[in-house]
N, C-alpha and C. Protein backbone atom coordinates (compact mmCIF):
# COMPACT_ATOMS: atom_id res chain seq x y z
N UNK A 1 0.82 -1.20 0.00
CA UNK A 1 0.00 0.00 0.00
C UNK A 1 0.86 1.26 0.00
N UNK A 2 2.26 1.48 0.90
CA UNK A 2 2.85 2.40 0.92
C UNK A 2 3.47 3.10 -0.86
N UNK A 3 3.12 1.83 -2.18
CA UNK A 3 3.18 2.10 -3.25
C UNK A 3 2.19 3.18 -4.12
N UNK A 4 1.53 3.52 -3.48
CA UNK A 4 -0.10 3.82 -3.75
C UNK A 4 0.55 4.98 -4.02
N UNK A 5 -0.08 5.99 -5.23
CA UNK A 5 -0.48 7.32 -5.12
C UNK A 5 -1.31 7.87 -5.19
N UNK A 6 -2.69 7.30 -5.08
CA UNK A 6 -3.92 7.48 -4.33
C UNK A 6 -4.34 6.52 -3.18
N UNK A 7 -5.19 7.55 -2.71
CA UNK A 7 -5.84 6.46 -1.67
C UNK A 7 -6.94 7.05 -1.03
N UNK A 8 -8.69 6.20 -1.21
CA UNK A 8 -9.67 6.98 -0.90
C UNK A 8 -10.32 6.38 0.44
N UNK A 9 -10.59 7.17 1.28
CA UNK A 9 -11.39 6.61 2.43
C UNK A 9 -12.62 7.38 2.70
N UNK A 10 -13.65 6.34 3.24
CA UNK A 10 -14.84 6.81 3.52
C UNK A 10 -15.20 6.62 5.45
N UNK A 11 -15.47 6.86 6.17
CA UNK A 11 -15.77 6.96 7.41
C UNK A 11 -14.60 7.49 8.23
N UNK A 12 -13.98 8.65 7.88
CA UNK A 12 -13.08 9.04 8.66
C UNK A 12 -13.17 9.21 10.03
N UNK A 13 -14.30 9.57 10.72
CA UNK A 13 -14.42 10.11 12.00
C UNK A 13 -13.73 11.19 12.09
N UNK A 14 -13.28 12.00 11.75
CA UNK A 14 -12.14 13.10 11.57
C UNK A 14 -13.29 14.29 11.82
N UNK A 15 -13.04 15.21 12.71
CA UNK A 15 -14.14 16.74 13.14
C UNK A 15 -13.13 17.32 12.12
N UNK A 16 -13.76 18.51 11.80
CA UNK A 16 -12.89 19.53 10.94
C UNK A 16 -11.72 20.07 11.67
N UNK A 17 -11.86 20.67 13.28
CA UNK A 17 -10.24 20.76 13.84
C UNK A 17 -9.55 19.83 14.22
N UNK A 18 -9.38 18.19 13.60
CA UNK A 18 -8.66 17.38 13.53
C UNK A 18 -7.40 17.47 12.37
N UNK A 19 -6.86 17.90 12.62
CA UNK A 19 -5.28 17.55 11.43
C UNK A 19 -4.80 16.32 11.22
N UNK A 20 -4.62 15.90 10.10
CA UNK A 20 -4.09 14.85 9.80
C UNK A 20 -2.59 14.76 9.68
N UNK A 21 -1.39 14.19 10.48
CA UNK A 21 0.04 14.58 10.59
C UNK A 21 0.22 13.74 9.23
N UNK A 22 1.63 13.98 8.76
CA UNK A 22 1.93 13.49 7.36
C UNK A 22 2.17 11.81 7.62
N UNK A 23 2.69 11.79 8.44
CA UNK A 23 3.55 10.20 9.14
C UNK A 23 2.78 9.55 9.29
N UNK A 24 1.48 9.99 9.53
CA UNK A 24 0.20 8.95 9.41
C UNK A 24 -0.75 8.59 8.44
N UNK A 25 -0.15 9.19 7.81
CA UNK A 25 -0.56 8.84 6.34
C UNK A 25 0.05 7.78 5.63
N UNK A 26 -0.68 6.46 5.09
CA UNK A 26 0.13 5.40 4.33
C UNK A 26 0.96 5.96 3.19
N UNK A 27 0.66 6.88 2.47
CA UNK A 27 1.59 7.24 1.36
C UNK A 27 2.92 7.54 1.90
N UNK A 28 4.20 7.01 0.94
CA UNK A 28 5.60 7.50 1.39
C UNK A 28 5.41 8.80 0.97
N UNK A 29 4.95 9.02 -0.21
CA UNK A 29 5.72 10.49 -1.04
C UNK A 29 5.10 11.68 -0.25
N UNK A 30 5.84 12.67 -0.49
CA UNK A 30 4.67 13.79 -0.37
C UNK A 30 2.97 13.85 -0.72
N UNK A 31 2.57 14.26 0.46
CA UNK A 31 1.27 14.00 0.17
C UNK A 31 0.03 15.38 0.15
N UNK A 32 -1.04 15.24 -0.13
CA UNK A 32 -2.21 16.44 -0.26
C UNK A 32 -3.09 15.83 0.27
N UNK A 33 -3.71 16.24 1.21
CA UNK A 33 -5.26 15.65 1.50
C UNK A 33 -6.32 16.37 1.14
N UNK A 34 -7.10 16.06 0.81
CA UNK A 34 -8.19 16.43 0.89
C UNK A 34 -9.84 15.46 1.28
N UNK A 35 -10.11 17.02 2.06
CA UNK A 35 -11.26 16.03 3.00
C UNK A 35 -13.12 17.09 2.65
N UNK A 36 -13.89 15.74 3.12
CA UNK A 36 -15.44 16.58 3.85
C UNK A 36 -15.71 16.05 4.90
N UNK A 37 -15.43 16.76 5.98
CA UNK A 37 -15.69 15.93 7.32
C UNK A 37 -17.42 16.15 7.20
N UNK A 38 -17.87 15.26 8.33
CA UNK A 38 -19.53 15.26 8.02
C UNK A 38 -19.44 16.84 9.45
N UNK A 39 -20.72 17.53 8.96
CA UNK A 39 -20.89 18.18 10.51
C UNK A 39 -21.55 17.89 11.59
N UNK A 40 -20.91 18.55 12.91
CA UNK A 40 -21.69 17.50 13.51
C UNK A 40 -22.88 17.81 13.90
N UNK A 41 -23.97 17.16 14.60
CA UNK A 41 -25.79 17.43 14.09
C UNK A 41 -25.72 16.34 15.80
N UNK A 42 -27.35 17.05 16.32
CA UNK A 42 -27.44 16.24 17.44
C UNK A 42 -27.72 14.77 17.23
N UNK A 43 -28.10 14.11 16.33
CA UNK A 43 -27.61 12.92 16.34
C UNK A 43 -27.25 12.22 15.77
N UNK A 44 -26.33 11.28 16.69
CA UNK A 44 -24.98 10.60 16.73
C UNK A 44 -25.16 9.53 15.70
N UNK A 45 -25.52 9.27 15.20
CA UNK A 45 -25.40 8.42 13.60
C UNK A 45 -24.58 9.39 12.56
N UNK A 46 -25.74 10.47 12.53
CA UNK A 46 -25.26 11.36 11.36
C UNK A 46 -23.76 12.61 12.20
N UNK A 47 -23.06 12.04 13.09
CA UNK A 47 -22.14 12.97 13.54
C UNK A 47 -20.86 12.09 13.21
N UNK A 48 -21.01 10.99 12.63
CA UNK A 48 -19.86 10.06 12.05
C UNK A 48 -19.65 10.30 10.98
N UNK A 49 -18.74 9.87 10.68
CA UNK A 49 -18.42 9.77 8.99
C UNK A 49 -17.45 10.35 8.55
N UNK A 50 -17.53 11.19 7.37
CA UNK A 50 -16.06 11.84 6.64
C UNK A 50 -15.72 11.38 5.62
N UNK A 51 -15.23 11.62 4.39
CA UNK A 51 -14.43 11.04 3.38
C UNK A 51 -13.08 12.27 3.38
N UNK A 52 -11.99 11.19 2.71
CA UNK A 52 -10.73 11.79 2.12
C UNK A 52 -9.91 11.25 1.05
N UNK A 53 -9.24 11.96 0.52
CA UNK A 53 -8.73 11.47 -0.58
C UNK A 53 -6.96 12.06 0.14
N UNK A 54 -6.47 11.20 -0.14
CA UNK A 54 -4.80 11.54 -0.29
C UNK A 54 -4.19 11.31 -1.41
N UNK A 55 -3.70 12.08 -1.69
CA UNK A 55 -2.86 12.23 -3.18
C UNK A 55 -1.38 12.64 -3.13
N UNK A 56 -0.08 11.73 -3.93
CA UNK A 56 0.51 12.22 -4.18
C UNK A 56 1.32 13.52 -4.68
N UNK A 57 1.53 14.32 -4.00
CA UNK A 57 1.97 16.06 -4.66
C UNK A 57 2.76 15.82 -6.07
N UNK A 58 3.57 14.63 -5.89
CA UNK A 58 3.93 14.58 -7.75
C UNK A 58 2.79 14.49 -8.91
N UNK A 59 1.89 14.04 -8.40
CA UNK A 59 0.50 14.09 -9.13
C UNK A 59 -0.23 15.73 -9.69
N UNK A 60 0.15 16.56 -8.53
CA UNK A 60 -0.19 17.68 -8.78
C UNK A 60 -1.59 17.78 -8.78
N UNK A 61 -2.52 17.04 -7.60
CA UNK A 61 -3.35 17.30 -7.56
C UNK A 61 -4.69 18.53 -7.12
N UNK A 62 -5.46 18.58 -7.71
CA UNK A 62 -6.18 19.89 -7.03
C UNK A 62 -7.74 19.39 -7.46
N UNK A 63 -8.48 20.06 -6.68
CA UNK A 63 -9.92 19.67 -5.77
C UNK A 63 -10.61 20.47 -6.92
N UNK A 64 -11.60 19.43 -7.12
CA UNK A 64 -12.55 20.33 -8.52
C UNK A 64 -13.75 20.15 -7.69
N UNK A 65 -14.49 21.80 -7.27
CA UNK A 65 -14.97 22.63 -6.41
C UNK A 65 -16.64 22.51 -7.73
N UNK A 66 -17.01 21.57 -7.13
CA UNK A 66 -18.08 21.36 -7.77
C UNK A 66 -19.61 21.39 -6.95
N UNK A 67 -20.83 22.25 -7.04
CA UNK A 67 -22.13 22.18 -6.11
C UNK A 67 -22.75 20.28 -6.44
N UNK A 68 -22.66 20.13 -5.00
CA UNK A 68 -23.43 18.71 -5.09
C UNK A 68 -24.41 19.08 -3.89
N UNK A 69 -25.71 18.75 -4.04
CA UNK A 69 -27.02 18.56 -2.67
C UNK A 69 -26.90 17.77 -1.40
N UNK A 70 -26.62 18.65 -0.97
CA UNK A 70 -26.28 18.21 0.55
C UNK A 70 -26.75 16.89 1.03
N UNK A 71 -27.05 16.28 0.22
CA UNK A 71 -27.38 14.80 0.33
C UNK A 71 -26.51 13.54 -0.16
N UNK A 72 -25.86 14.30 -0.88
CA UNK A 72 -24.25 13.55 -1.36
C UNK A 72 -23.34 13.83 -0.97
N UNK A 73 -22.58 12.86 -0.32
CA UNK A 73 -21.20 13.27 0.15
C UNK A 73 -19.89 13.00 -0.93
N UNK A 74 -19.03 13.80 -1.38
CA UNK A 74 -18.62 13.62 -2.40
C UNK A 74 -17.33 14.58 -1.93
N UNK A 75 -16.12 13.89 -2.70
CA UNK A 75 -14.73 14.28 -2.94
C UNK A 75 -14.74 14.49 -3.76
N UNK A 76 -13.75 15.16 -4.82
CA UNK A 76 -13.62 15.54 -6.17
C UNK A 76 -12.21 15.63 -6.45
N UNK A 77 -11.09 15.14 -7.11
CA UNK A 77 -9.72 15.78 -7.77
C UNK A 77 -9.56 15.37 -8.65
N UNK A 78 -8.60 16.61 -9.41
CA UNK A 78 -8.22 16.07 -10.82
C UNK A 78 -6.67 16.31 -10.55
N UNK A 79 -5.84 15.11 -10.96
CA UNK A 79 -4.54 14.47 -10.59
C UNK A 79 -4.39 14.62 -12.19
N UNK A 80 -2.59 14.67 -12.69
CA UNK A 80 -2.46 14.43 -13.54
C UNK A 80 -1.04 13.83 -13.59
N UNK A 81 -0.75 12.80 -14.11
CA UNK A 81 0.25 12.19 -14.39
C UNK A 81 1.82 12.72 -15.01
N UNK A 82 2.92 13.03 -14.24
CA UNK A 82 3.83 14.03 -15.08
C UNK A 82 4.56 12.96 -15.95
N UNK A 83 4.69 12.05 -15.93
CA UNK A 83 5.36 10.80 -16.63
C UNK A 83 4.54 10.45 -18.33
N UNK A 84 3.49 10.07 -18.34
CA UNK A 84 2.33 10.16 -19.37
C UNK A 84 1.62 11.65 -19.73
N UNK A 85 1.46 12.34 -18.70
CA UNK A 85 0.79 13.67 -19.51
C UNK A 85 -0.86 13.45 -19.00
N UNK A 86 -1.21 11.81 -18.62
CA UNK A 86 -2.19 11.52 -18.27
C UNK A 86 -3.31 11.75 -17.08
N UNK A 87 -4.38 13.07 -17.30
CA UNK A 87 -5.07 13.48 -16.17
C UNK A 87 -6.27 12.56 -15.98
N UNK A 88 -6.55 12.83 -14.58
CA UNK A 88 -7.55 11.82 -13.56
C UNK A 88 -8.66 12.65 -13.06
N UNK A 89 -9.58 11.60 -13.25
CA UNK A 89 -10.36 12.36 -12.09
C UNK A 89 -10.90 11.71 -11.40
N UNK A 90 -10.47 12.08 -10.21
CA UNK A 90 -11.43 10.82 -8.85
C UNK A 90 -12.20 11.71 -8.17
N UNK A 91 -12.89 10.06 -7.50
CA UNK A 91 -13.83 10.90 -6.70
C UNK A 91 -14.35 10.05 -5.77
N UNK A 92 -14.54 10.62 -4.34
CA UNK A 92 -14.65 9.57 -3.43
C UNK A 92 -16.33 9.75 -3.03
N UNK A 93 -16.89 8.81 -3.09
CA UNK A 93 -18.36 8.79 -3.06
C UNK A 93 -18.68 7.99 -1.63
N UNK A 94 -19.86 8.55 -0.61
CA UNK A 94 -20.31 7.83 0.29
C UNK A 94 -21.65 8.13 -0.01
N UNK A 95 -22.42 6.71 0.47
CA UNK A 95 -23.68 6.46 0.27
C UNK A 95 -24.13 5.93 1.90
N UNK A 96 -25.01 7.10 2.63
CA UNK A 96 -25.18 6.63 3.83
C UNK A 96 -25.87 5.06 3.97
N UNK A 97 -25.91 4.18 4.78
CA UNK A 97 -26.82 2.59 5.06
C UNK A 97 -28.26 3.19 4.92
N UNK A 98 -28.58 3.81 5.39
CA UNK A 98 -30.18 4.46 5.82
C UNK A 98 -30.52 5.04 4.23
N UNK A 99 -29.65 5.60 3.10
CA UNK A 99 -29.95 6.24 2.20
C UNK A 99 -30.46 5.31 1.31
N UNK A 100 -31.81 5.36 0.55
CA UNK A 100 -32.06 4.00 -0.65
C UNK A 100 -31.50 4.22 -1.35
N UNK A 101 -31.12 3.39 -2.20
CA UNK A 101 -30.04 3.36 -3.58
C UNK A 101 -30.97 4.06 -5.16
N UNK A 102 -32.80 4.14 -5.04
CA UNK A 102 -33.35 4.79 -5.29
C UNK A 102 -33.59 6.13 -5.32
N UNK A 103 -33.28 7.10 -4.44
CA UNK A 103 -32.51 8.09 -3.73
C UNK A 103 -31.10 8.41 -4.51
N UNK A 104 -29.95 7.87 -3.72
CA UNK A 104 -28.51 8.39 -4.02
C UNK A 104 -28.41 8.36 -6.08
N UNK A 105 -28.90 7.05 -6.56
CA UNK A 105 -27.89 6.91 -7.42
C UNK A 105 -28.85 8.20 -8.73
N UNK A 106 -29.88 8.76 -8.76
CA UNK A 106 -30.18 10.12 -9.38
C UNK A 106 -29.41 11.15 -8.91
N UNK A 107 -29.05 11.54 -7.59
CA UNK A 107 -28.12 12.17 -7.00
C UNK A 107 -26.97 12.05 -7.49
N UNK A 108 -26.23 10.96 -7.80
CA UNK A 108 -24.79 11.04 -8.41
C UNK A 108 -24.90 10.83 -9.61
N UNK A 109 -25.72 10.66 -10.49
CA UNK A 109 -26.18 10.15 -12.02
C UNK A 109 -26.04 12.28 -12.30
N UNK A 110 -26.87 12.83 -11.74
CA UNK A 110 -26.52 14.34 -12.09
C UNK A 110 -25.54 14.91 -11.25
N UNK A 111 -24.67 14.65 -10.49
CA UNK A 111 -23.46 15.71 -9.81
C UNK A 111 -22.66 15.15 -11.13
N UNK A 112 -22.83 13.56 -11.59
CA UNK A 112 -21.41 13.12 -12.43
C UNK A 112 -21.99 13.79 -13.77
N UNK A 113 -22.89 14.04 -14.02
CA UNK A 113 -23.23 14.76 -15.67
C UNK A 113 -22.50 16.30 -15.29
C-alpha cells in the first residue's frame, strides 16, 4: 500500500479541527489531502463519517470545487500524471446505510453529468 499514489477513504471520524500529521498517512511520497468531514448534528449516527482522498503532490493534484445537494457526500480531484501527460479524475463517493439506492444513485447520475 505504501506504493499507492492514491488512496480513498470513507468513514473518517475526523471533526474539521482534527489535522491529519503526514507520518500517518500510508503514502511515502509527499502528500495532499483532501477532505469533507460530516458536521456534527445532534444525532450521533449522522455525527460520524467523513471522506478523504490523499494524493501524491507529484501528481499535482487539485480539488474540482463542484455544487453537489447536501445529500451527497462527495470528494472531487483532478490528478495528472507528469510521466504520461495523463489526467484523472477521482472521486470519493459515500452512500449513507439508511440512504435507498433509489434516492442516491439520481443524486450522483446528475453531480457526475
Amino acid at each position: 500500500m505504501k506504493q499507492a499514489n492514491i488512496m480513498c477513504f470513507t468513514e473518517t471520524f475526523l471533526k474539521p479541527h482534527q489535522h491529519v500529521e503526514h507520518n500517518h498517512l500510508p503514502i511515502q511520497d509527499e502528500c495532499q489531502v483532501f477532505r469533507l468531514d460530516r458536521l456534527q448534528t445532534n444525532n450521533e449516527d449522522l455525527a460520524k463519517g467523513g471522506i478523504m482522498i490523499v494524493c501524491s503532490r507529484s501528481l499535482q493534484p487539485i480539488r474540482i470545487n463542484l455544487q453537489h445537494p447536501p445529500q451527497l457526500e462527495v470528494v472531487s480531484i483532478m490528478a495528472t500524471s507528469t510521466h504520461s501527460g495523463c489526467r484523472m479524475c477521482i472521486m470519493a463517493v459515500y452512500r449513507r446505510p439508511n440512504q435507498p439506492l433509489t434516492a442516491f444513485l439520481p443524486l450522483l447520475n446528475h453531480y457526475i453529468s
